[in-house]
C-alpha atoms as a PDB file:
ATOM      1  CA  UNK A   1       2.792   5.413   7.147  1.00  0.00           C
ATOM      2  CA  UNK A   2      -0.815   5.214   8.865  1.00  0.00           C
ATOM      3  CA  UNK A   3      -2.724   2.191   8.606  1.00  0.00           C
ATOM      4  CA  UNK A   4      -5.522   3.937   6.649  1.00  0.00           C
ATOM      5  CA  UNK A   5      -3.934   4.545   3.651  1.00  0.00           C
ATOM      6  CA  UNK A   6      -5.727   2.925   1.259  1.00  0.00           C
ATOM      7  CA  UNK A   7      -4.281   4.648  -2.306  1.00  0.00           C
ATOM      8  CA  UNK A   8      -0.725   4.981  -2.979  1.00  0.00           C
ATOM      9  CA  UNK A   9      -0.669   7.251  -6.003  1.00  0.00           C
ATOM     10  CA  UNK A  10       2.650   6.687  -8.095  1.00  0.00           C
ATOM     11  CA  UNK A  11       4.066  10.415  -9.375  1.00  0.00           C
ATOM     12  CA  UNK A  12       7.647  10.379 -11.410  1.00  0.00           C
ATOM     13  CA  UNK A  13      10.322  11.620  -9.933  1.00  0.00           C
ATOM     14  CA  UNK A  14      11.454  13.894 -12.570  1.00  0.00           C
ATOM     15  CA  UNK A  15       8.192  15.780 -13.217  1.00  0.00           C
ATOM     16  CA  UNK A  16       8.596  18.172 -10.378  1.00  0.00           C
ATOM     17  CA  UNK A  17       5.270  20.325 -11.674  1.00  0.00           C
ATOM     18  CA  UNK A  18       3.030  17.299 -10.937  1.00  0.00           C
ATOM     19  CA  UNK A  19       3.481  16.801  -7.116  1.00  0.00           C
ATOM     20  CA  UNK A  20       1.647  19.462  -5.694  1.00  0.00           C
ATOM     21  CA  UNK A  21      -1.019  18.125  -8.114  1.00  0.00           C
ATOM     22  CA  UNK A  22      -0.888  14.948  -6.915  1.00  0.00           C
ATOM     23  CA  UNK A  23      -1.042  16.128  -3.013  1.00  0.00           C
ATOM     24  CA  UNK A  24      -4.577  17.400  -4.187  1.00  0.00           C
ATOM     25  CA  UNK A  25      -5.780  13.608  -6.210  1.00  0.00           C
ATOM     26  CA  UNK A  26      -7.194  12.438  -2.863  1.00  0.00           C
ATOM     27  CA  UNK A  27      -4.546   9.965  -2.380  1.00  0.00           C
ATOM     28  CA  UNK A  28      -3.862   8.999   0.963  1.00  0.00           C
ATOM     29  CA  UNK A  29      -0.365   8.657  -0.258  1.00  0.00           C
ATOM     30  CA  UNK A  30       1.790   9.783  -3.312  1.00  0.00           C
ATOM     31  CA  UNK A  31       4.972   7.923  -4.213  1.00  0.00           C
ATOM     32  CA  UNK A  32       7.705   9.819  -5.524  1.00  0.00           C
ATOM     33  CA  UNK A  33       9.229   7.711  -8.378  1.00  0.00           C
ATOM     34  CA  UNK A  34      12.593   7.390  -8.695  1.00  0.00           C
ATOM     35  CA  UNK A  35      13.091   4.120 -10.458  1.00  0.00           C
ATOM     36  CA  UNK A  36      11.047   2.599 -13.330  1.00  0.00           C
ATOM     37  CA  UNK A  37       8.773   5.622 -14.208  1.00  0.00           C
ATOM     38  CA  UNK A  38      12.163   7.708 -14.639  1.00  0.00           C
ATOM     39  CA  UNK A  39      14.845   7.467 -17.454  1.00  0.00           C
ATOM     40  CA  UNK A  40      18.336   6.437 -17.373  1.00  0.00           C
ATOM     41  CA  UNK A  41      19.758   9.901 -18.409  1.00  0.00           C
ATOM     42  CA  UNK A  42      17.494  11.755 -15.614  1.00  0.00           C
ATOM     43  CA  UNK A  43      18.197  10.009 -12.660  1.00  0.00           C
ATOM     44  CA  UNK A  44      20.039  12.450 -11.147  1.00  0.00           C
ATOM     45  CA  UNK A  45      17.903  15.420 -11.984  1.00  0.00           C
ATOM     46  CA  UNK A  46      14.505  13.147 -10.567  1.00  0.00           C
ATOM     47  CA  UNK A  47      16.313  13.010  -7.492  1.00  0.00           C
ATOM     48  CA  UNK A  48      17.443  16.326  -7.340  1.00  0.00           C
ATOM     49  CA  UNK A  49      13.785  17.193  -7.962  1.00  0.00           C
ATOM     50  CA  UNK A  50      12.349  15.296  -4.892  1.00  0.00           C
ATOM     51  CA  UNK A  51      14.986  16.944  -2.855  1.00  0.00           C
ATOM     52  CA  UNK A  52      14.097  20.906  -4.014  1.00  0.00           C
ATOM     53  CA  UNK A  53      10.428  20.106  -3.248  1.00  0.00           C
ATOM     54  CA  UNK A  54      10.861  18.061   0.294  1.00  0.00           C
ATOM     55  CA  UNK A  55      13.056  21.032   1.081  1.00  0.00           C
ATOM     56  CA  UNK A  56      10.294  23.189   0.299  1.00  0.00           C
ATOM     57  CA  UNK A  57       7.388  21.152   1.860  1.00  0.00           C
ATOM     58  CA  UNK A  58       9.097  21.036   5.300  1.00  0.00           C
ATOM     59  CA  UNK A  59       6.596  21.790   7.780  1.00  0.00           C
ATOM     60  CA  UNK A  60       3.999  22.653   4.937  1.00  0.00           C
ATOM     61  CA  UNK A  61       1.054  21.029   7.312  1.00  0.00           C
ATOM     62  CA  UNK A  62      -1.090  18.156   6.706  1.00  0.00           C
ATOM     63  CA  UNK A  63      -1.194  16.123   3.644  1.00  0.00           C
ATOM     64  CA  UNK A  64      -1.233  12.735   2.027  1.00  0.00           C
ATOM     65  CA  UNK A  65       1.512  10.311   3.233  1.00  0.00           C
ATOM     66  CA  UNK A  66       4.986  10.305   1.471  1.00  0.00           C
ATOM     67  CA  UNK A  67       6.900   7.392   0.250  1.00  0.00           C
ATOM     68  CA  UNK A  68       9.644   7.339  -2.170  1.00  0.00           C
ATOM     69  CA  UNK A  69      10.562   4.414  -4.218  1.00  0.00           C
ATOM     70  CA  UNK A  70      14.000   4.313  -4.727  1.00  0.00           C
ATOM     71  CA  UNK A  71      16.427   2.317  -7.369  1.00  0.00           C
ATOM     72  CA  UNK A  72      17.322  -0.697  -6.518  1.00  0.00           C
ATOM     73  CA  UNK A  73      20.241  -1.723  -4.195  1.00  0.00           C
ATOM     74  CA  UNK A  74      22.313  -3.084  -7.384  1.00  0.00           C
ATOM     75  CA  UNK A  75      22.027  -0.144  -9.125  1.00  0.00           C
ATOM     76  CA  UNK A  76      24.526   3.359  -9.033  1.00  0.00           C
ATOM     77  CA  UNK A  77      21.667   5.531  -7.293  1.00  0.00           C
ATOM     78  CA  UNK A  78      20.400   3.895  -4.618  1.00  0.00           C
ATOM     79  CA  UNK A  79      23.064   5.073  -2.192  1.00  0.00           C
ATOM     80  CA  UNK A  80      21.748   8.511  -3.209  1.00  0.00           C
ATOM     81  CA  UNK A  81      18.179   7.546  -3.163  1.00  0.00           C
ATOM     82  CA  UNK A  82      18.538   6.701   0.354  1.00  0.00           C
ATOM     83  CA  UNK A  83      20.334  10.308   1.030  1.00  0.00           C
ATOM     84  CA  UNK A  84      16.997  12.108   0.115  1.00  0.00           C
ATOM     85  CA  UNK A  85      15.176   9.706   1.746  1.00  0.00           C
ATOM     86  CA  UNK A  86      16.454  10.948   5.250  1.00  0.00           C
ATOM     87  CA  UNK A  87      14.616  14.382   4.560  1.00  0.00           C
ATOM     88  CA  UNK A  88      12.114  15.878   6.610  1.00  0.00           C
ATOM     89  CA  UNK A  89       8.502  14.672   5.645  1.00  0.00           C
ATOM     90  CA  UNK A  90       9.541  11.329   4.237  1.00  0.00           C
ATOM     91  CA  UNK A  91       6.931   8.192   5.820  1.00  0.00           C
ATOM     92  CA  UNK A  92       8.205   5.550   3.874  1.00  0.00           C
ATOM     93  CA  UNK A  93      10.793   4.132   1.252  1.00  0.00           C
ATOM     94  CA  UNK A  94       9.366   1.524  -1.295  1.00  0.00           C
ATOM     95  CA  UNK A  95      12.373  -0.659  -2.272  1.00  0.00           C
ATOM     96  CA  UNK A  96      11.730  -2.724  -5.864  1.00  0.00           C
ATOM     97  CA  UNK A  97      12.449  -6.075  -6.636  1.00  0.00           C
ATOM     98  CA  UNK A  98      12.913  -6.771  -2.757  1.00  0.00           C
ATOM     99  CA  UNK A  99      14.416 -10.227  -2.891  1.00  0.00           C
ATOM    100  CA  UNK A 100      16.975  -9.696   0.202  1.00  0.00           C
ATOM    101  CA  UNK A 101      15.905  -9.308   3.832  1.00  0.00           C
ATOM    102  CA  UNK A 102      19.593  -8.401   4.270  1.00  0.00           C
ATOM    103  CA  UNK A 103      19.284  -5.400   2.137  1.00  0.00           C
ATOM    104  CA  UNK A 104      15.920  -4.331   4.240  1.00  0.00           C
ATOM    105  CA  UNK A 105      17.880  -4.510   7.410  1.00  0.00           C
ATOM    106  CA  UNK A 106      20.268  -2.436   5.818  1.00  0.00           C
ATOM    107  CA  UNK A 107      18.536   0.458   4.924  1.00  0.00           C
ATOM    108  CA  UNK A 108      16.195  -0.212   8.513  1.00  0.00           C
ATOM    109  CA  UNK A 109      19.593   0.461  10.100  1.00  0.00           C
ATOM    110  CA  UNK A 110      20.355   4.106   7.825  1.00  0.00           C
ATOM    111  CA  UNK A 111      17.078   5.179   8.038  1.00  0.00           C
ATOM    112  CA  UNK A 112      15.567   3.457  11.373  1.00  0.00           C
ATOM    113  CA  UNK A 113      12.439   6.631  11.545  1.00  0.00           C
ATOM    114  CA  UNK A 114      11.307   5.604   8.302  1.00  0.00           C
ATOM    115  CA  UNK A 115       9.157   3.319   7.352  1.00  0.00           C
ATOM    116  CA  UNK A 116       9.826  -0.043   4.857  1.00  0.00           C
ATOM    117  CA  UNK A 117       7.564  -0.828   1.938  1.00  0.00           C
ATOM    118  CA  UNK A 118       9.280  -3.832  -0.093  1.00  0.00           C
ATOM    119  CA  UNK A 119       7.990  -4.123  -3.533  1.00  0.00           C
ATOM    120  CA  UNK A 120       7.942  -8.229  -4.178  1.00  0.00           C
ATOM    121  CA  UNK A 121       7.691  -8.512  -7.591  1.00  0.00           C
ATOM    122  CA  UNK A 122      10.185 -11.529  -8.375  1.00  0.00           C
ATOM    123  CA  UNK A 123       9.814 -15.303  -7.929  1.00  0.00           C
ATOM    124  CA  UNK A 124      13.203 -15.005  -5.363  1.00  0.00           C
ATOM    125  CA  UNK A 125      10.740 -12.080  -3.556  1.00  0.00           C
ATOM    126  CA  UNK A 126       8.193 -14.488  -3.310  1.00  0.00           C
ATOM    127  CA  UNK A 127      10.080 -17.512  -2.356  1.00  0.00           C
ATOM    128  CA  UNK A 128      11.661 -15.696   0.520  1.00  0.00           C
ATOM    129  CA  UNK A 129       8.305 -13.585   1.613  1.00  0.00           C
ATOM    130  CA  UNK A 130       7.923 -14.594   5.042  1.00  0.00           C
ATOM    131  CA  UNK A 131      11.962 -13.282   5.719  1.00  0.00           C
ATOM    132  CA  UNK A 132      10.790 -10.149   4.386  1.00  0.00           C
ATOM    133  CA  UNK A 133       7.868  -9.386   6.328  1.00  0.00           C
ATOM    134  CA  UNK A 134       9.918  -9.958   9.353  1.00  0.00           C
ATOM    135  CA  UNK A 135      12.760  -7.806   8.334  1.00  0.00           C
ATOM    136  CA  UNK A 136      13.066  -4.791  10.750  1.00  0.00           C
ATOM    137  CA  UNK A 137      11.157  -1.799   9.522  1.00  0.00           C
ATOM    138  CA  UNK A 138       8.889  -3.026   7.042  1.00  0.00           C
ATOM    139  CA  UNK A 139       5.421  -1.825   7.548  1.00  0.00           C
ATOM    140  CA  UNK A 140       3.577  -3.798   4.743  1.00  0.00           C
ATOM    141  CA  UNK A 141       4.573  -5.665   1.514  1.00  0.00           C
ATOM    142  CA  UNK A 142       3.741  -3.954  -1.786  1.00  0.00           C
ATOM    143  CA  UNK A 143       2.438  -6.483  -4.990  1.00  0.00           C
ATOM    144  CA  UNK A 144       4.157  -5.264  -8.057  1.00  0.00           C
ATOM    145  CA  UNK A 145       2.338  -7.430 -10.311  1.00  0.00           C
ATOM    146  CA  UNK A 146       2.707  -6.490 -13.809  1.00  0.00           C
ATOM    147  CA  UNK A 147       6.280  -7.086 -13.346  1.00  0.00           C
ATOM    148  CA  UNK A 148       5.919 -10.449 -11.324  1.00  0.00           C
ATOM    149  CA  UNK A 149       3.895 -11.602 -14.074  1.00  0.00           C
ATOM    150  CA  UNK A 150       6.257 -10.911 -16.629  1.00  0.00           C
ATOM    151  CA  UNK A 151       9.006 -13.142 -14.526  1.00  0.00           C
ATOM    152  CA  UNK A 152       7.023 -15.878 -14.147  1.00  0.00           C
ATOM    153  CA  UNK A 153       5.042 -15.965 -17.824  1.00  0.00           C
ATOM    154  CA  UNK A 154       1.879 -15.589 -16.140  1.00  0.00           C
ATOM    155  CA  UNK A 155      -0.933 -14.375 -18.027  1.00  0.00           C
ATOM    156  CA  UNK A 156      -3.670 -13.286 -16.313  1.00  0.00           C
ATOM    157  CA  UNK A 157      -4.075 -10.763 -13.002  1.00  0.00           C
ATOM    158  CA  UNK A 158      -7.001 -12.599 -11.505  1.00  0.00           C
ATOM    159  CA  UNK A 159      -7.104 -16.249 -10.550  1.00  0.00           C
ATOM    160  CA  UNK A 160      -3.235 -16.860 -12.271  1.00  0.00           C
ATOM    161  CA  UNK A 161      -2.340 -14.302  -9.033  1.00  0.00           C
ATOM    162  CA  UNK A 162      -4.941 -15.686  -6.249  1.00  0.00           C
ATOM    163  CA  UNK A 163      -2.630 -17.734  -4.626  1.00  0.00           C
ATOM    164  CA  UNK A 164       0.644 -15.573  -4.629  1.00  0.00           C
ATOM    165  CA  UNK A 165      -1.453 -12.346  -2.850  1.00  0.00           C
ATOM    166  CA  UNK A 166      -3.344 -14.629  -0.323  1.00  0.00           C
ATOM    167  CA  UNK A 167       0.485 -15.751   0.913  1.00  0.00           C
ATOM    168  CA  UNK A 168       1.151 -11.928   0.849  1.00  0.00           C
ATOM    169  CA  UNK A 169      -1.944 -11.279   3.609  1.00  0.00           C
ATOM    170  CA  UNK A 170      -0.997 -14.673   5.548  1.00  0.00           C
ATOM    171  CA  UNK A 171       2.824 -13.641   5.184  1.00  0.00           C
ATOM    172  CA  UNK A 172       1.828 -10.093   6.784  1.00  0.00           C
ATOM    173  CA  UNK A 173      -0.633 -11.246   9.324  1.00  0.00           C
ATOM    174  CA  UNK A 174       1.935 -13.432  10.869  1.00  0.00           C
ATOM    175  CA  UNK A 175       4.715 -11.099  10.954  1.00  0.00           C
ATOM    176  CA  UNK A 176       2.400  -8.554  12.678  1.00  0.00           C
ATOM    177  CA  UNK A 177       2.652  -5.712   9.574  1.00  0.00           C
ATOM    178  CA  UNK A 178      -0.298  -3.855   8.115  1.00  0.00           C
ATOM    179  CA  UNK A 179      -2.126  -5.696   5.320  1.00  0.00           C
ATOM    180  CA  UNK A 180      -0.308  -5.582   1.785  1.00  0.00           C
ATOM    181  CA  UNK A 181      -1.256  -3.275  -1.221  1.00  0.00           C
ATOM    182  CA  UNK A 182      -1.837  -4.274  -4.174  1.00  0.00           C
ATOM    183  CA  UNK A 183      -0.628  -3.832  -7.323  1.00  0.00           C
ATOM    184  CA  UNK A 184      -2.031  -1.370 -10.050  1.00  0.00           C
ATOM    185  CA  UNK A 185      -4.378  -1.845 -12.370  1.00  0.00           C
ATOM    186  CA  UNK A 186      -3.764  -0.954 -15.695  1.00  0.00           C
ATOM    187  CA  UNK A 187      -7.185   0.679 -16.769  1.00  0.00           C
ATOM    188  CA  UNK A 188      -7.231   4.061 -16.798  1.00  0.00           C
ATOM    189  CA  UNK A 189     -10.614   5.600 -18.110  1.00  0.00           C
ATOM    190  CA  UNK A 190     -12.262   2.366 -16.893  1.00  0.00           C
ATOM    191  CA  UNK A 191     -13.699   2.985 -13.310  1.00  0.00           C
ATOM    192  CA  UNK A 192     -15.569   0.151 -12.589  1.00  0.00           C
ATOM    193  CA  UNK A 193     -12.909  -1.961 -13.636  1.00  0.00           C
ATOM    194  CA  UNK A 194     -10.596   0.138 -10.879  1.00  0.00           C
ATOM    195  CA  UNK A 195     -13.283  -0.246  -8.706  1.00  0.00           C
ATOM    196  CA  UNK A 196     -13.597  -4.220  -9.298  1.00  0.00           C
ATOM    197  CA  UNK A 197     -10.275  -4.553  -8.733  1.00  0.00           C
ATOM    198  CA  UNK A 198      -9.908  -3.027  -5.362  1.00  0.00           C
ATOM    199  CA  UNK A 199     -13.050  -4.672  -4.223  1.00  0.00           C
ATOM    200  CA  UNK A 200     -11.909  -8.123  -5.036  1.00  0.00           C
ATOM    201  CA  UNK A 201      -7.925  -7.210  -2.993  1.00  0.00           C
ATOM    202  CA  UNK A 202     -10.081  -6.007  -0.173  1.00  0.00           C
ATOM    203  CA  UNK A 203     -12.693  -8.956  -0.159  1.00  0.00           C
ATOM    204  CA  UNK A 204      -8.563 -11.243  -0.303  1.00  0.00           C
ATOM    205  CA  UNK A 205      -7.418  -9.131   2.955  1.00  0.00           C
ATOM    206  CA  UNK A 206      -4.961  -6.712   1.367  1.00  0.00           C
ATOM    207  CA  UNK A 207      -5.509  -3.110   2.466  1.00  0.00           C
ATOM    208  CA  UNK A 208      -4.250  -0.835   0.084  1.00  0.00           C
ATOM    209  CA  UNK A 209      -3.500  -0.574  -3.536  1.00  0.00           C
ATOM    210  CA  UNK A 210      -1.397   1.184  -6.073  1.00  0.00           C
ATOM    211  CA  UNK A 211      -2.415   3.730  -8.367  1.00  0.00           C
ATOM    212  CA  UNK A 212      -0.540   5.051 -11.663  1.00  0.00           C
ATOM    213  CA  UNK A 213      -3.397   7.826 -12.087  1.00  0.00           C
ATOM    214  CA  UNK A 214      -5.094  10.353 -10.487  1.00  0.00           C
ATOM    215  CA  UNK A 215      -8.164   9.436 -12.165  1.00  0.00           C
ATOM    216  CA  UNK A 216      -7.881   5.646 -10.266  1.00  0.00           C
ATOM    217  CA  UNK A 217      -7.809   6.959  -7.093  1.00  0.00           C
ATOM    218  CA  UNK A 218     -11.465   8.254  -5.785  1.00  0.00           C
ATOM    219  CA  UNK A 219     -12.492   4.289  -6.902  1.00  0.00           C
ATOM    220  CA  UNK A 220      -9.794   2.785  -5.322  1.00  0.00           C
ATOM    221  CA  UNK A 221     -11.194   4.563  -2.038  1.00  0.00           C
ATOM    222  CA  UNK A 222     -14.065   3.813  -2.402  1.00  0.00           C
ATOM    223  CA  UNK A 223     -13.006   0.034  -2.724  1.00  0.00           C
ATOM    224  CA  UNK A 224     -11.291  -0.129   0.290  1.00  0.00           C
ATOM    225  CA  UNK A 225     -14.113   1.999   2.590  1.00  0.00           C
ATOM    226  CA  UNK A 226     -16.669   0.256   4.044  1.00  0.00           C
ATOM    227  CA  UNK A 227     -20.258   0.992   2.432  1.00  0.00           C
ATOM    228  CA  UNK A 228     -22.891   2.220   4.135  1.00  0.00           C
ATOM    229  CA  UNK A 229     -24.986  -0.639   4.164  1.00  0.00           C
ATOM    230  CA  UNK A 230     -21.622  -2.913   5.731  1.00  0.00           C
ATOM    231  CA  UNK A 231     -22.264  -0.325   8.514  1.00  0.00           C
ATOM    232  CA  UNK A 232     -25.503  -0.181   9.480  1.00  0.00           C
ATOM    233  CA  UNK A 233     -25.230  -4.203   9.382  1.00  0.00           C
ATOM    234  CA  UNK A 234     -21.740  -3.409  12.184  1.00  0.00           C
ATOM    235  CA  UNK A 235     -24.000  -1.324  13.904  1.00  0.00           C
ATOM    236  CA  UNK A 236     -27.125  -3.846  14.421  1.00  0.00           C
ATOM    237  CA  UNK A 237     -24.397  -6.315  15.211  1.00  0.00           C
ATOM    238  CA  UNK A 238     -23.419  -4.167  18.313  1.00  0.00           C
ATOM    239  CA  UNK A 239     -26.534  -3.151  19.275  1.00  0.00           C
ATOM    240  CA  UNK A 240     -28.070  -6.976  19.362  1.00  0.00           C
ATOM    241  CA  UNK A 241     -24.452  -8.234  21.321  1.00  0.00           C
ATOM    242  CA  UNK A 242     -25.083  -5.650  24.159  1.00  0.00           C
ATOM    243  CA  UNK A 243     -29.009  -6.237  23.884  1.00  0.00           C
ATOM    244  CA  UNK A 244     -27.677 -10.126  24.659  1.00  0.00           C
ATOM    245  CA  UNK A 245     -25.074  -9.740  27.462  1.00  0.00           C
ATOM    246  CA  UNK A 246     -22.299 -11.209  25.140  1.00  0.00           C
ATOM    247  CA  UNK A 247     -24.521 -14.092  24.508  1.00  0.00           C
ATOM    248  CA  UNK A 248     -24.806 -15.728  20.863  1.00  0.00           C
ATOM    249  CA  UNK A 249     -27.814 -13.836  19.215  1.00  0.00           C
ATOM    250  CA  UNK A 250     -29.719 -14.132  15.788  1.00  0.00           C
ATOM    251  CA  UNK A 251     -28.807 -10.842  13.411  1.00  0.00           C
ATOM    252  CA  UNK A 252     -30.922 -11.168   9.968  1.00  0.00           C
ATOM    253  CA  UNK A 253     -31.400 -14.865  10.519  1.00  0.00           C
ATOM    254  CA  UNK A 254     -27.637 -15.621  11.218  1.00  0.00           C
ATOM    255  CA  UNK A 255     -25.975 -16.766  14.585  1.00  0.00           C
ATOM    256  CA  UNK A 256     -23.721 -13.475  15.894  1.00  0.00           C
ATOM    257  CA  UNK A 257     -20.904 -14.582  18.130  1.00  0.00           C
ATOM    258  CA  UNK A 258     -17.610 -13.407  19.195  1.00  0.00           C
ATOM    259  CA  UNK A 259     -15.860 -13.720  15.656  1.00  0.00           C
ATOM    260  CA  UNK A 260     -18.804 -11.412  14.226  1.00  0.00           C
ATOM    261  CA  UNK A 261     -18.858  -8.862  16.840  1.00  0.00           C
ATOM    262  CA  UNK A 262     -15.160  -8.217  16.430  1.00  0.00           C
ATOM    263  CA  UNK A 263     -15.599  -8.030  13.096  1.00  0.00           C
ATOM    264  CA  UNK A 264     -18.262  -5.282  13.126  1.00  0.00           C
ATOM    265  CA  UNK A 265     -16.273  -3.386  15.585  1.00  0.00           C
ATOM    266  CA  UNK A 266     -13.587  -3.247  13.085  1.00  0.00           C
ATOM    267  CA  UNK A 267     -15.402  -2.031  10.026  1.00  0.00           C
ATOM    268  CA  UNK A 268     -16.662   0.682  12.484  1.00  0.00           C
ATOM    269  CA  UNK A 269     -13.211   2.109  13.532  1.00  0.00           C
ATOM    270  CA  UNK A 270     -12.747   1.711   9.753  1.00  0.00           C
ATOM    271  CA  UNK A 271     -15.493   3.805   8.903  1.00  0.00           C
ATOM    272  CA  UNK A 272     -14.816   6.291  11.636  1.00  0.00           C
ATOM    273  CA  UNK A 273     -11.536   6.837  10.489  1.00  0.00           C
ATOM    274  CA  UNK A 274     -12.423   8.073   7.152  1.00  0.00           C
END
């Protein structure tokens, strides 16, 4: 899965008439739902689902990104789930409750073209993070919040969760993966709130985050793209560092050295790749 996906759109697994809809949000990504968004008595016909329209898709032309979260390890479907996962046109498999790293290395070894998105959403997920982000195949680590929350009686999503998602960017930085997406936010037909909440992730060094409606997903873009004011400052950067020869300079009455300039190179090859 490219590193500028930025919205991972959530679409269940069983409601075959919304993918193509969901291809068209704006996403960067859609993930196919197997597990929580799907009942007990349609697993199998979710699944079957995915499958008809993957078959269909193959070699359909661009397009968001494609993940697929599957059931969980434990569970009777997730031998399955990993069968449709080996399709054509699949980028990524998001595995819940990713507590394991031997279960990760597992699947790495089944599916070794596809790409590993654990969901950490437990205390044990969290305890044994840095194992994870190591595990072959994983790309980035996924925040699944709401449910973390609920197993460790927090009650909050801002400052109660600071210091579990900064050891999800530190945890990823070290292990050399793409910075973490976040979890979703629960607001719907509140944009600013959606908005708020991906600006604060991004401002914490994750680079992504989950969406469970279409209607979250222009904001959440927006909250990870640099504005246009963060580029014309990039730009001035660059233009005083080669004005200097490489040599500290003033930019709007602050020192620019090396740390800056790499910085404003960045959020230029982020802004050119949008």
């Amino acid at each position: 899965m490219a590193s500028t996906v930025r919205s991972l759109l959530f679409v269940p697994g069983h409601q075959g008439t919304r993918f193509d809809k969901a291809c068209q949000s704006g996403a960067d990504a859609i993930v196919l739902d197997l597990e929580d968004a799907v009942p007990l008595d349609r697993k199998d016909e979710a699944r079957a689902q995915v499958a008809l329209w993957l078959a269909g898709r193959a070699g359909g032309g661009a397009g968001p990104q494609l993940a697929i979260r599957v059931n969980g390890a434990d569970t009777p479907w997730h031998a399955d789930d990993l069968a449709v996962c080996a399709n054509a046109g699949v980028d990524a498999l998001m595995l819940p409750k990713s507590e394991d790293p031997a279960v990760l290395r597992a699947i790495a070894a089944k599916l070794p073209t596809v790409a590993l998105l654990p969901l950490v959403e437990t205390a044990r997920g969290m305890a044994r993070l840095e194992e994870i982000a190591a595990a072959p195949g994983v790309q980035r680590l996924v925040f699944g919040t709401i449910d973390f929350q609920a197993d460790l009686d927090i009650e909050g999503d801002g400052l109660e969760l600071l210091y579990f998602r900064s050891r999800m960017v530190l945890a990823s930085r070290v292990a050399g993966i793409q910075p973490p997406v976040d979890g979703v936010s629960t607001s719907i037909d509140d944009p600013a709130r959606v908005e708020a909440d991906a600006l604060q992730a991004r401002r914490l060094g994750f680079g992504a985050k989950l969406c469970i409606h279409p209607k979250q997903v222009a904001m959440v873009n927006q909250g990870f793209s640099p504005t246009q004011a963060q580029v014309d400052w990039a730009r001035h950067v660059i233009e005083a560092d080669a004005a200097s020869g490489g040599a500290p300079v003033a930019v709007d009455g602050k020192m620019v050295d090396r740390p800056v300039v790499l910085k404003a190179e960045a959020l230029l090859r982020a802004a050119e790749r949008r």
